[in-house]
N, C-alpha and C. Protein backbone atom coordinates (compact mmCIF):
# COMPACT_ATOMS: atom_id res chain seq x y z
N UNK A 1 -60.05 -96.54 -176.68
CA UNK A 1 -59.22 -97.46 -175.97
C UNK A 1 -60.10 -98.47 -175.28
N UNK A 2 -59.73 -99.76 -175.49
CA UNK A 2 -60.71 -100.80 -174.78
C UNK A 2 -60.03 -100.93 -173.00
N UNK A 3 -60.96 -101.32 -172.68
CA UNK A 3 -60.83 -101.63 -171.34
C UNK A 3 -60.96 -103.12 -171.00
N UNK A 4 -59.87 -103.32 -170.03
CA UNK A 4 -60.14 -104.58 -170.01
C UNK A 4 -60.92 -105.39 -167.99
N UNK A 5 -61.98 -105.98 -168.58
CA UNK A 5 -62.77 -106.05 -167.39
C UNK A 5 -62.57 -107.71 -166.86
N UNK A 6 -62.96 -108.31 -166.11
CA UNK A 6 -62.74 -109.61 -165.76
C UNK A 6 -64.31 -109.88 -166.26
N UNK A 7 -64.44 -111.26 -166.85
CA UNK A 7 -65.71 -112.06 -167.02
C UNK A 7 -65.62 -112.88 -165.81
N UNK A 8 -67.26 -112.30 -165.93
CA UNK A 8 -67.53 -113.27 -164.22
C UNK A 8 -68.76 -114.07 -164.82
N UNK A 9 -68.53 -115.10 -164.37
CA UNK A 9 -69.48 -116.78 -164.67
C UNK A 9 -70.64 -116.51 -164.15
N UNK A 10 -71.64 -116.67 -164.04
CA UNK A 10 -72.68 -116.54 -163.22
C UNK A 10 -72.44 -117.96 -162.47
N UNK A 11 -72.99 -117.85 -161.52
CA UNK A 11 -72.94 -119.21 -160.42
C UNK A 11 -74.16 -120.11 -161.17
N UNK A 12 -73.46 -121.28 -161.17
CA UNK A 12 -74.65 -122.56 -161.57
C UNK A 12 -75.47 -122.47 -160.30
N UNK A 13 -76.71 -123.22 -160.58
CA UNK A 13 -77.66 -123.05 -159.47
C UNK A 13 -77.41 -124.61 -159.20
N UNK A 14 -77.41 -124.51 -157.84
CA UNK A 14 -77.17 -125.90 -157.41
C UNK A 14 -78.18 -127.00 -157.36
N UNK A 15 -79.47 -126.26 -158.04
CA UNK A 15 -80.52 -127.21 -158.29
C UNK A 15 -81.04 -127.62 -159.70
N UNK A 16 -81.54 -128.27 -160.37
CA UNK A 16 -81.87 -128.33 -161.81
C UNK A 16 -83.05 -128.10 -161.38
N UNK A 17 -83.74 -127.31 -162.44
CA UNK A 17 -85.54 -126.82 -162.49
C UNK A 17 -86.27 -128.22 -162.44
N UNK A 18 -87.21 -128.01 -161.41
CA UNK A 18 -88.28 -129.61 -161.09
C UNK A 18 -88.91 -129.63 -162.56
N UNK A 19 -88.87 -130.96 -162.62
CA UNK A 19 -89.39 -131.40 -163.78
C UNK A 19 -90.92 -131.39 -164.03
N UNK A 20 -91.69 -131.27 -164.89
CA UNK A 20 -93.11 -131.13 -164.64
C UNK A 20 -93.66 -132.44 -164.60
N UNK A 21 -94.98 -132.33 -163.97
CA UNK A 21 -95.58 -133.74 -163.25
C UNK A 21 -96.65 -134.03 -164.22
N UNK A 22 -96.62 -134.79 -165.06
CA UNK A 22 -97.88 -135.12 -166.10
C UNK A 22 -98.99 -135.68 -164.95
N UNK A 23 -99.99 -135.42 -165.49
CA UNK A 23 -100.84 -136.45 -164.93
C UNK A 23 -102.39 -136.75 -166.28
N UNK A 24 -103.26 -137.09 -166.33
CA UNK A 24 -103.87 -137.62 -167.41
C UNK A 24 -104.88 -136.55 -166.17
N UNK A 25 -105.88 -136.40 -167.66
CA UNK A 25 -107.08 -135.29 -167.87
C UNK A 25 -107.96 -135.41 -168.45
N UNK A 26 -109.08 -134.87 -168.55
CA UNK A 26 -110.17 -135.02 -169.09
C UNK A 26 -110.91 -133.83 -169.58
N UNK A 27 -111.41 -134.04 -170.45
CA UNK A 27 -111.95 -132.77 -171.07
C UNK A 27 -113.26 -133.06 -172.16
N UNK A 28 -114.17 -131.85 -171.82
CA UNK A 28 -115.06 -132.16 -172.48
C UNK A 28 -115.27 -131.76 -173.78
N UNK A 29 -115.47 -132.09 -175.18
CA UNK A 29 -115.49 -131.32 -176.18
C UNK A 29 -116.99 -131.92 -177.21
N UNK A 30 -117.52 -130.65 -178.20
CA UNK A 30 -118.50 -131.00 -179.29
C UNK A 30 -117.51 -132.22 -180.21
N UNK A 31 -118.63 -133.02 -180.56
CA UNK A 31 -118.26 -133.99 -181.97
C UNK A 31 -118.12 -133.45 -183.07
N UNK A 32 -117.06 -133.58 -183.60
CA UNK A 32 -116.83 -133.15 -185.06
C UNK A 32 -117.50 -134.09 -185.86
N UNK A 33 -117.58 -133.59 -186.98
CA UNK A 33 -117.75 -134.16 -188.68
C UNK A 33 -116.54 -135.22 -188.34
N UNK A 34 -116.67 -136.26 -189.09
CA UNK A 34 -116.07 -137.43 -189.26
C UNK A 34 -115.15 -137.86 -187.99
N UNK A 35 -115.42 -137.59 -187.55
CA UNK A 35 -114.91 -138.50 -185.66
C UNK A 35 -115.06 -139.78 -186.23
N UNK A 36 -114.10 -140.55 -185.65
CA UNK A 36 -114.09 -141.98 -185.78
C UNK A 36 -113.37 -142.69 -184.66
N UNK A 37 -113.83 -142.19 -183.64
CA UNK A 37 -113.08 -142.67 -181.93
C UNK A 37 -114.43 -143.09 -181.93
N UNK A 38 -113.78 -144.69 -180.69
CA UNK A 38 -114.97 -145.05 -179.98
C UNK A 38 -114.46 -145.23 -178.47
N UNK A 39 -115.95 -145.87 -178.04
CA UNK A 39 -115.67 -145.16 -176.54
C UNK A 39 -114.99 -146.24 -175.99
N UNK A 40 -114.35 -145.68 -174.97
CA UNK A 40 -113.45 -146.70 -174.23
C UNK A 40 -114.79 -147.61 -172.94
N UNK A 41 -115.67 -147.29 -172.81
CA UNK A 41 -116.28 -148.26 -171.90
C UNK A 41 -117.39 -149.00 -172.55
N UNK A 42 -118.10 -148.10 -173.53
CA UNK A 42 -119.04 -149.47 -174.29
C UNK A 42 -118.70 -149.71 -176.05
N UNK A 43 -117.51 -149.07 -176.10
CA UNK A 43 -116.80 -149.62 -177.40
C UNK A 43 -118.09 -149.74 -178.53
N UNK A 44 -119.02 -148.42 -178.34
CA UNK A 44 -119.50 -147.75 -179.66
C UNK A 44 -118.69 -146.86 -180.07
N UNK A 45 -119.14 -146.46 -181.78
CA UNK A 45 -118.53 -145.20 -182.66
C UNK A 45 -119.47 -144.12 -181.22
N UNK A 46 -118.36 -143.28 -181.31
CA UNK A 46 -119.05 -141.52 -180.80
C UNK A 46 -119.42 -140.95 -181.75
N UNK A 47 -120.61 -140.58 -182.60
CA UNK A 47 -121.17 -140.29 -183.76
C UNK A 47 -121.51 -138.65 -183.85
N UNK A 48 -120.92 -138.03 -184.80
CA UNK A 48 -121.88 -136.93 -184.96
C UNK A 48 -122.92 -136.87 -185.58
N UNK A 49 -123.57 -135.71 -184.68
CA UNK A 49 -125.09 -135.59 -185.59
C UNK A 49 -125.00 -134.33 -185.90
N UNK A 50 -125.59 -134.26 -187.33
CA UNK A 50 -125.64 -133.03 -187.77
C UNK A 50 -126.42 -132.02 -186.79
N UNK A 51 -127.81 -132.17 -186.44
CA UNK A 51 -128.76 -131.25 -185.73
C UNK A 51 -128.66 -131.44 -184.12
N UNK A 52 -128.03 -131.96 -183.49
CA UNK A 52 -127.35 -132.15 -182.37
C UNK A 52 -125.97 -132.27 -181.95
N UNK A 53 -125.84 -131.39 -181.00
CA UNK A 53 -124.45 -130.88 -180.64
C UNK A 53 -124.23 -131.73 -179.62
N UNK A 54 -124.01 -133.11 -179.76
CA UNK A 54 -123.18 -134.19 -179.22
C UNK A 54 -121.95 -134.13 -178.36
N UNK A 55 -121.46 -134.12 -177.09
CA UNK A 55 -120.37 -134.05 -176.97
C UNK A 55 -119.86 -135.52 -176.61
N UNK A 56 -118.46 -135.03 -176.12
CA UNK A 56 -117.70 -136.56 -176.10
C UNK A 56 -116.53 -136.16 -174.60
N UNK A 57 -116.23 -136.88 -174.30
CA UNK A 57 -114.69 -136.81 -172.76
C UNK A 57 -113.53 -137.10 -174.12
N UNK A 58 -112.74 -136.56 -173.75
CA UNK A 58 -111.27 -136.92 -174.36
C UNK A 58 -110.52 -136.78 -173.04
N UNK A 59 -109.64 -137.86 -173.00
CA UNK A 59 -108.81 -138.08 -172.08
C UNK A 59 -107.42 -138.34 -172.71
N UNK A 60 -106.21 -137.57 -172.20
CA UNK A 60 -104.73 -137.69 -172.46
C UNK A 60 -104.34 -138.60 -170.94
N UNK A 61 -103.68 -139.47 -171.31
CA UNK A 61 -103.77 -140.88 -170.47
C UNK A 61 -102.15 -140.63 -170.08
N UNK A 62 -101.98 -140.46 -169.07
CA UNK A 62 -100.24 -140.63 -168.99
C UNK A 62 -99.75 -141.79 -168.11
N UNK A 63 -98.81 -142.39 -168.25
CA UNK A 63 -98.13 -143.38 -167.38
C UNK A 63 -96.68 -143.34 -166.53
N UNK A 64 -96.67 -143.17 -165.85
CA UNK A 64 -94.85 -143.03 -165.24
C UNK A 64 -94.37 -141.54 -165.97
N UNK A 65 -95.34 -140.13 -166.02
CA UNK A 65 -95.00 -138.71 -166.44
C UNK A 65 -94.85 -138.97 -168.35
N UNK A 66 -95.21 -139.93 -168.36
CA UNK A 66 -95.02 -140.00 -169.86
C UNK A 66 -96.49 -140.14 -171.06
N UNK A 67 -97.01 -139.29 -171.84
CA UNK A 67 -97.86 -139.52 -172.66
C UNK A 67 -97.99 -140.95 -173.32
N UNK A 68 -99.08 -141.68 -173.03
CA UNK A 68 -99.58 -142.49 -173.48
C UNK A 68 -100.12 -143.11 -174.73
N UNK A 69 -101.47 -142.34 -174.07
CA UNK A 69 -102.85 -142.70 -174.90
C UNK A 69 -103.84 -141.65 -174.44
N UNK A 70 -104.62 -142.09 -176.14
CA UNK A 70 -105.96 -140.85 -175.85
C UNK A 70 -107.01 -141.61 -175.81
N UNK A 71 -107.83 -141.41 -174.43
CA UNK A 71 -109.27 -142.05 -174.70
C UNK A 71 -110.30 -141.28 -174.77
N UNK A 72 -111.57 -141.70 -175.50
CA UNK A 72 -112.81 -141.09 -175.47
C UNK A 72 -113.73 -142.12 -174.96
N UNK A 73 -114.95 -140.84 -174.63
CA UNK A 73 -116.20 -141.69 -173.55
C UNK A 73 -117.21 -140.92 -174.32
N UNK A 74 -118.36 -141.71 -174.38
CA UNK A 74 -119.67 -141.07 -173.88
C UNK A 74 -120.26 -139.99 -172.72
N UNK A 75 -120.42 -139.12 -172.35
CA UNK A 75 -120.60 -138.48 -171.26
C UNK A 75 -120.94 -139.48 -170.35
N UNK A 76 -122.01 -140.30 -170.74
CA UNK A 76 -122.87 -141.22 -169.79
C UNK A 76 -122.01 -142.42 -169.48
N UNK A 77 -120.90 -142.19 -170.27
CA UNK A 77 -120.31 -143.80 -170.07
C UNK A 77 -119.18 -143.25 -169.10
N UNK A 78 -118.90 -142.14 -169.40
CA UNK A 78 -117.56 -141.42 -168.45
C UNK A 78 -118.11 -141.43 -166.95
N UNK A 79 -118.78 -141.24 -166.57
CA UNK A 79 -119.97 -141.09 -165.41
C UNK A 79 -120.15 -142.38 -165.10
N UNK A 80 -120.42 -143.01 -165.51
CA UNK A 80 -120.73 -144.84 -165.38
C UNK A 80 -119.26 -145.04 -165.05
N UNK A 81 -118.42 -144.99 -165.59
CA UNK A 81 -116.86 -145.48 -165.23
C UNK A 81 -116.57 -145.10 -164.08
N UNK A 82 -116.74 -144.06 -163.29
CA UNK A 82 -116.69 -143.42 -162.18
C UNK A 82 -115.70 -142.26 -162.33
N UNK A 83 -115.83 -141.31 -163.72
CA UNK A 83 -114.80 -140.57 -163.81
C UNK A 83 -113.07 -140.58 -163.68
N UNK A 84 -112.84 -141.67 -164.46
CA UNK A 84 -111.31 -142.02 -163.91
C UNK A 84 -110.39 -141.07 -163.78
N UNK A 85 -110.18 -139.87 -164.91
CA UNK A 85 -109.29 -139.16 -164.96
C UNK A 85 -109.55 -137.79 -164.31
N UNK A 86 -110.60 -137.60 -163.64
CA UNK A 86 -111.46 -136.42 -163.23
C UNK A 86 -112.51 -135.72 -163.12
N UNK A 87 -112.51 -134.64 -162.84
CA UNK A 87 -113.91 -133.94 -163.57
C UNK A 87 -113.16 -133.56 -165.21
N UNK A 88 -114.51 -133.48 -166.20
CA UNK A 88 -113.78 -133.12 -167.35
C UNK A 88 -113.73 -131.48 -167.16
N UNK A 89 -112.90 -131.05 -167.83
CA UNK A 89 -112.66 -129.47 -167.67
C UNK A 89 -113.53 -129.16 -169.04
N UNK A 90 -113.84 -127.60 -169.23
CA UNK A 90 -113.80 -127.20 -170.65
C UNK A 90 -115.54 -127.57 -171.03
């Protein structure tokens, strides 16, 4: 025999979940094989070398919480810029 129960709604929450806050970052990573980014402050290729482990800044650039653009630096040029997006992590 079924029973019959009342459905109860759960209560809406009177708040909507905060939205997440982009902000642009920096990060440090090795040069790959065929990279073909150049740098955003002295607008050379970032080159790999085979027998040197080269790295590079990659930066995810956001504007008004919204993804942008990706930039890359030179270590030395990221440092020369005055670190715009941070310390690089990683």
């Amino acid at each position: 025999m079924a029973t019959d129960s009342p459905t109860s709604a759960s209560p809406a929450s009177p708040e909507a979940p905060a939205k997440k806050q982009w902000t642009s970052r920096a990060v440090c990573r090795t040069v790959n094989a065929g990279n073909s980014a150049y740098c955003a402050v002295c607008d050379e290729l970032i080159k790999f070398r085979a027998r040197i482990r080269a790295e590079q800044i990659i930066c995810n650039v956001y504007i008004k919480n919204k993804w942008d653009r990706v930039e890359h630096y030179h270590p030395e040029c990221y440092e020369q810029a005055g670190s715009p997006y941070g310390e690089p992590k990683g």
